[in-house]
Protein backbone atom coordinates (compact mmCIF):
# COMPACT_ATOMS: atom_id res chain seq x y z
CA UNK A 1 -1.65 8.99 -45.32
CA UNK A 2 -4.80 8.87 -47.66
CA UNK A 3 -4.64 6.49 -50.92
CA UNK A 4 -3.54 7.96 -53.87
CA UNK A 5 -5.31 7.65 -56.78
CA UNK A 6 -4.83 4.86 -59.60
CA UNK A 7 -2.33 5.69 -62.51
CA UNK A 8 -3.73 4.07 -65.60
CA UNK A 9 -6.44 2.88 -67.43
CA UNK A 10 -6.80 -0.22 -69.48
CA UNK A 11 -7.28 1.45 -73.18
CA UNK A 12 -6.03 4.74 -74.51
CA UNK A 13 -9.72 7.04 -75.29
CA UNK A 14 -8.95 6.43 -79.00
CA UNK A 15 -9.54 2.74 -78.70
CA UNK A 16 -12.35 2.50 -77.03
CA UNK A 17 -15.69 1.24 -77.98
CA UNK A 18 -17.72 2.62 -80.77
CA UNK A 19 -15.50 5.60 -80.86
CA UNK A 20 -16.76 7.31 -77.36
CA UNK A 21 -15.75 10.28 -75.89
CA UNK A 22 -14.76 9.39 -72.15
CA UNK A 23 -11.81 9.45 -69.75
CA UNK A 24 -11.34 7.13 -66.62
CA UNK A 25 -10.79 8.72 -63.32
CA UNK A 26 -6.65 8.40 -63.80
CA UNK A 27 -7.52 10.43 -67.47
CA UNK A 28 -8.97 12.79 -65.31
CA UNK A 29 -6.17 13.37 -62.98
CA UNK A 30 -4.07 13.47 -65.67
CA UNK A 31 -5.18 16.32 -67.89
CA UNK A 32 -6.62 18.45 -65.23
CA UNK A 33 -2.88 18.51 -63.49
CA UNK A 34 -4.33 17.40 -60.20
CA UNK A 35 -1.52 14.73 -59.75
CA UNK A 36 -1.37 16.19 -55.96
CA UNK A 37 -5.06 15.07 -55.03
CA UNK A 38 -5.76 12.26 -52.79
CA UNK A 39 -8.48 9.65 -53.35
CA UNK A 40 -10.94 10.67 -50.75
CA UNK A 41 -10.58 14.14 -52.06
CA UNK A 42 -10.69 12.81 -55.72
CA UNK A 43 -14.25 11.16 -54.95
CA UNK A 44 -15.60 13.65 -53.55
CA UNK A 45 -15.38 16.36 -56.81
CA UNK A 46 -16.03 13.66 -58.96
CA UNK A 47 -19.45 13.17 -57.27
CA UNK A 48 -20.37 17.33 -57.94
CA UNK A 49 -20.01 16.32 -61.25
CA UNK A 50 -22.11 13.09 -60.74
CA UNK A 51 -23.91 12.97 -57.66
CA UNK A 52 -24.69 9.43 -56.60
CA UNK A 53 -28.62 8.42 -55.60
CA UNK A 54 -27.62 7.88 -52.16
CA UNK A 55 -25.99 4.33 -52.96
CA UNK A 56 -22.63 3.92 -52.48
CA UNK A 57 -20.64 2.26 -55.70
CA UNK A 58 -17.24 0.79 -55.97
CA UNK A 59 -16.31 1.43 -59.50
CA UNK A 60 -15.10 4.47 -60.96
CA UNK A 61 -16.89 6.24 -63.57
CA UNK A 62 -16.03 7.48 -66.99
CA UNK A 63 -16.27 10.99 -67.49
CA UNK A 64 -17.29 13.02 -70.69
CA UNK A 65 -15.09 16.60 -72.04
CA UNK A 66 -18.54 18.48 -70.35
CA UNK A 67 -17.75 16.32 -67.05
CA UNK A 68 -14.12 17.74 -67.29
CA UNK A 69 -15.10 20.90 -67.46
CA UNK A 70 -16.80 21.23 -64.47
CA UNK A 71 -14.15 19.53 -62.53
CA UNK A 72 -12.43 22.45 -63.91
CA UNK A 73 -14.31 24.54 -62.37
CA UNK A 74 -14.73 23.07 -58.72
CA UNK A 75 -11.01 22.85 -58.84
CA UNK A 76 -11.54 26.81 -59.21
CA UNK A 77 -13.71 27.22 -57.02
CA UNK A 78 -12.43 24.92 -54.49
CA UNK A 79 -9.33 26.79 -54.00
CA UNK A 80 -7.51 25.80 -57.56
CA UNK A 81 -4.99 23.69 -57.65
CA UNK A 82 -2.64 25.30 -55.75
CA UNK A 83 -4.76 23.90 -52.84
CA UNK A 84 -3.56 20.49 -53.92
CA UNK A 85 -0.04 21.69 -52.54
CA UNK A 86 1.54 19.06 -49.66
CA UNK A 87 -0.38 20.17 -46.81
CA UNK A 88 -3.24 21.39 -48.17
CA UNK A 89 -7.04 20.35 -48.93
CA UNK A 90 -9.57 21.23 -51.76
CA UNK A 91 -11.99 23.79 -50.18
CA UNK A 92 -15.17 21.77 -51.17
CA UNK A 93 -17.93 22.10 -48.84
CA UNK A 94 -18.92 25.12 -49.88
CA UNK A 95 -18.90 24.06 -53.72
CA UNK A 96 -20.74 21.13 -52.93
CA UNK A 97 -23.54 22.99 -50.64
CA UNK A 98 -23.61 25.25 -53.86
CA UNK A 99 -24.60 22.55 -56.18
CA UNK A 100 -26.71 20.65 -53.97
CA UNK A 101 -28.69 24.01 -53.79
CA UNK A 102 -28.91 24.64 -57.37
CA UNK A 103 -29.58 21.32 -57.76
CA UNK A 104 -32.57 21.62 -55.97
CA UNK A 105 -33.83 24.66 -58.22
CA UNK A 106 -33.65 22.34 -60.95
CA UNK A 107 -30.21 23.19 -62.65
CA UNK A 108 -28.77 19.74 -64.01
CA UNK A 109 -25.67 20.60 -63.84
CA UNK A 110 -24.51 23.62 -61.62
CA UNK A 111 -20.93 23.54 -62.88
CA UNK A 112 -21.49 23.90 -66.54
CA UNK A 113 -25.10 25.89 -66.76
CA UNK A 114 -24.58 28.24 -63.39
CA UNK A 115 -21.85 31.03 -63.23
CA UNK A 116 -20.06 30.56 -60.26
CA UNK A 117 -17.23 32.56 -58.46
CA UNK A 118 -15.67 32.79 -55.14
CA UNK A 119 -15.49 35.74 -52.92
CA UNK A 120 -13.54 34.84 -49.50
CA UNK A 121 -15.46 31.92 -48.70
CA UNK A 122 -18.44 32.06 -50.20
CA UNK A 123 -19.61 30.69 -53.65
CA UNK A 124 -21.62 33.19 -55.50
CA UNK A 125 -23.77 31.96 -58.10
CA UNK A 126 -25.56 34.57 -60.89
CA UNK A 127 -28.89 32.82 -61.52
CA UNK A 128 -31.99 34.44 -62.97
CA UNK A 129 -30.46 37.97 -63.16
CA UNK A 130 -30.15 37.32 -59.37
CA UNK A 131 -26.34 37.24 -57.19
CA UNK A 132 -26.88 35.30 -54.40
CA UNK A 133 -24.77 32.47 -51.88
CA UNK A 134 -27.05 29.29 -53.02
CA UNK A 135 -25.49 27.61 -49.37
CA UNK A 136 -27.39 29.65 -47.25
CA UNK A 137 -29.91 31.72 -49.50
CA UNK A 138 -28.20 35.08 -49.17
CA UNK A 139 -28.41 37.32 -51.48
CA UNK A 140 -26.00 39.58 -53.04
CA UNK A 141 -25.10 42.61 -55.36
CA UNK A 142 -24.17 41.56 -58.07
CA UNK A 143 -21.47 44.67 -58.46
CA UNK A 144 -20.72 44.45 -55.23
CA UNK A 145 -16.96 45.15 -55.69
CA UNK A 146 -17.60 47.72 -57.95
CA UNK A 147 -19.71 49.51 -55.83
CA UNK A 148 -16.92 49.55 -53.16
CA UNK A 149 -14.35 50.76 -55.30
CA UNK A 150 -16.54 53.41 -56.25
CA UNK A 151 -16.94 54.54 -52.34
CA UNK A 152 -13.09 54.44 -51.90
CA UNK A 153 -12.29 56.41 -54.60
CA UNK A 154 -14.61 58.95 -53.39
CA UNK A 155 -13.66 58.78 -49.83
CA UNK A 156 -10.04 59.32 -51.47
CA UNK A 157 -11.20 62.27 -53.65
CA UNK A 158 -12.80 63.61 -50.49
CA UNK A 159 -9.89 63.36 -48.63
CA UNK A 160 -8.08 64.70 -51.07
CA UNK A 161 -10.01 67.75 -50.87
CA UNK A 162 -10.37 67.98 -46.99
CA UNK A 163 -7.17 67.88 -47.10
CA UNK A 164 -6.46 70.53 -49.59
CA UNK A 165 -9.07 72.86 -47.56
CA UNK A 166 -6.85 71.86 -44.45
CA UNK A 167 -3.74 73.08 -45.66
CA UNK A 168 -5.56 76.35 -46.91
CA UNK A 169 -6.14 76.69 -43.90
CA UNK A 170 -3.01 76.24 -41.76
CA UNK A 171 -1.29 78.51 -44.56
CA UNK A 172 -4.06 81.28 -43.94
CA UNK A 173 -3.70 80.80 -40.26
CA UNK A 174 0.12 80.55 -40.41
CA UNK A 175 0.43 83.50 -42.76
CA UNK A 176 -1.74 85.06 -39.94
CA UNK A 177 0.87 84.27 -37.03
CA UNK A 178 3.95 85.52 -39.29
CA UNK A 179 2.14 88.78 -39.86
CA UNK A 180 1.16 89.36 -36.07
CA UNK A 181 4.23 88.23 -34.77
CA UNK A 182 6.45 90.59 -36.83
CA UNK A 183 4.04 93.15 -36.29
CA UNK A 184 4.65 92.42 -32.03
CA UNK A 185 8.48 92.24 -32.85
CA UNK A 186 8.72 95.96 -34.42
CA UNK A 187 6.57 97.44 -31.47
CA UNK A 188 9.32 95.44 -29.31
CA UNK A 189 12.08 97.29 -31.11
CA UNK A 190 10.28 100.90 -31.62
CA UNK A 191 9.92 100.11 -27.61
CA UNK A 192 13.68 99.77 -26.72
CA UNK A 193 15.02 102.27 -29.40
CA UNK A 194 14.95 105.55 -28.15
């Protein structure tokens, strides 16, 4: 079972030095609601918001309201926190190829300065006036799911109206029928009467 993560901090944020704005990792937890999160896990977001120059460090950070904020939104992105359900795992490979990519087009901080949203599994970023999957490159429309609503409803208004023209039809041709079948079924009778 992974470590959970540590449930206090030494000072309460109002006592701390020179009046600074800054939570401790346990903070963190704390007033995101991520009490479900295990420590690998924990480490992991934590370094989106601060990625580490390669060397590893054993002590945890403090984090500014900005820093919350985008743990905010990997939590979002990563599959929110009902993810952090028993049983289940933080989506974050995605969010993390995401910011290392944006990272790399010089955005400091992909969280905060990037809008980001999920469709299915991919994290779409609008950057630029441009909608594209910074993981892979790919771009995007960036009203993609309008567009396909827009299709539906017309292949629903067509259908609509194919099937309108359909039933015109079958009534023409059915009206059709009645009329040459009654017209058969008084030549039968004239036929038999004498």
């Amino acid at each position: 079972m992974a470590r959970r993560t540590p449930d206090g901090t030494s000072k309460p944020p109002s006592d701390r030095s020179e009046g600074a704005a800054y939570f401790y990792p346990a903070e963190v937890v704390r007033i995101l609601g991520l009490q479900g999160i295990d420590y690998a896990q924990l480490r992991r977001l934590l370094r989106l918001v601060r990625p580490t120059d390669g060397q590893p460090t054993r002590r945890w950070g403090r984090y500014s309201f900005e820093d919350l904020v985008a743990i905010r939104v990997a939590v979002r992105l990563a599959g929110g926190r009902d993810a952090l359900a028993r049983g289940h795992r933080l989506q974050l490979a995605e969010v993390e190829r995401t910011c290392a990519r944006l990272r790399e087009l010089g955005v400091a901080q992909p969280l905060v300065e990037v809008p980001l949203r999920r469709e299915g599994p991919a994290v779409l970023a609008d950057f630029l006036g441009v909608t594209f999957r910074p993981a892979t490159g790919q771009l995007a429309l960036s009203n993609t799911a309008d567009l396909v609503h827009g299709f539906l409803a017309g292949v629903v208004q067509l259908d609509r109206q194919v099937l309108a023209d359909v039933r015109s039809a079958i009534d023409g041709e059915s009206a059709q029928l009645d009329r040459k079948s009654s017209i058969a079924r008084t030549a039968r009778e004239g036929r038999l009467q004498p």
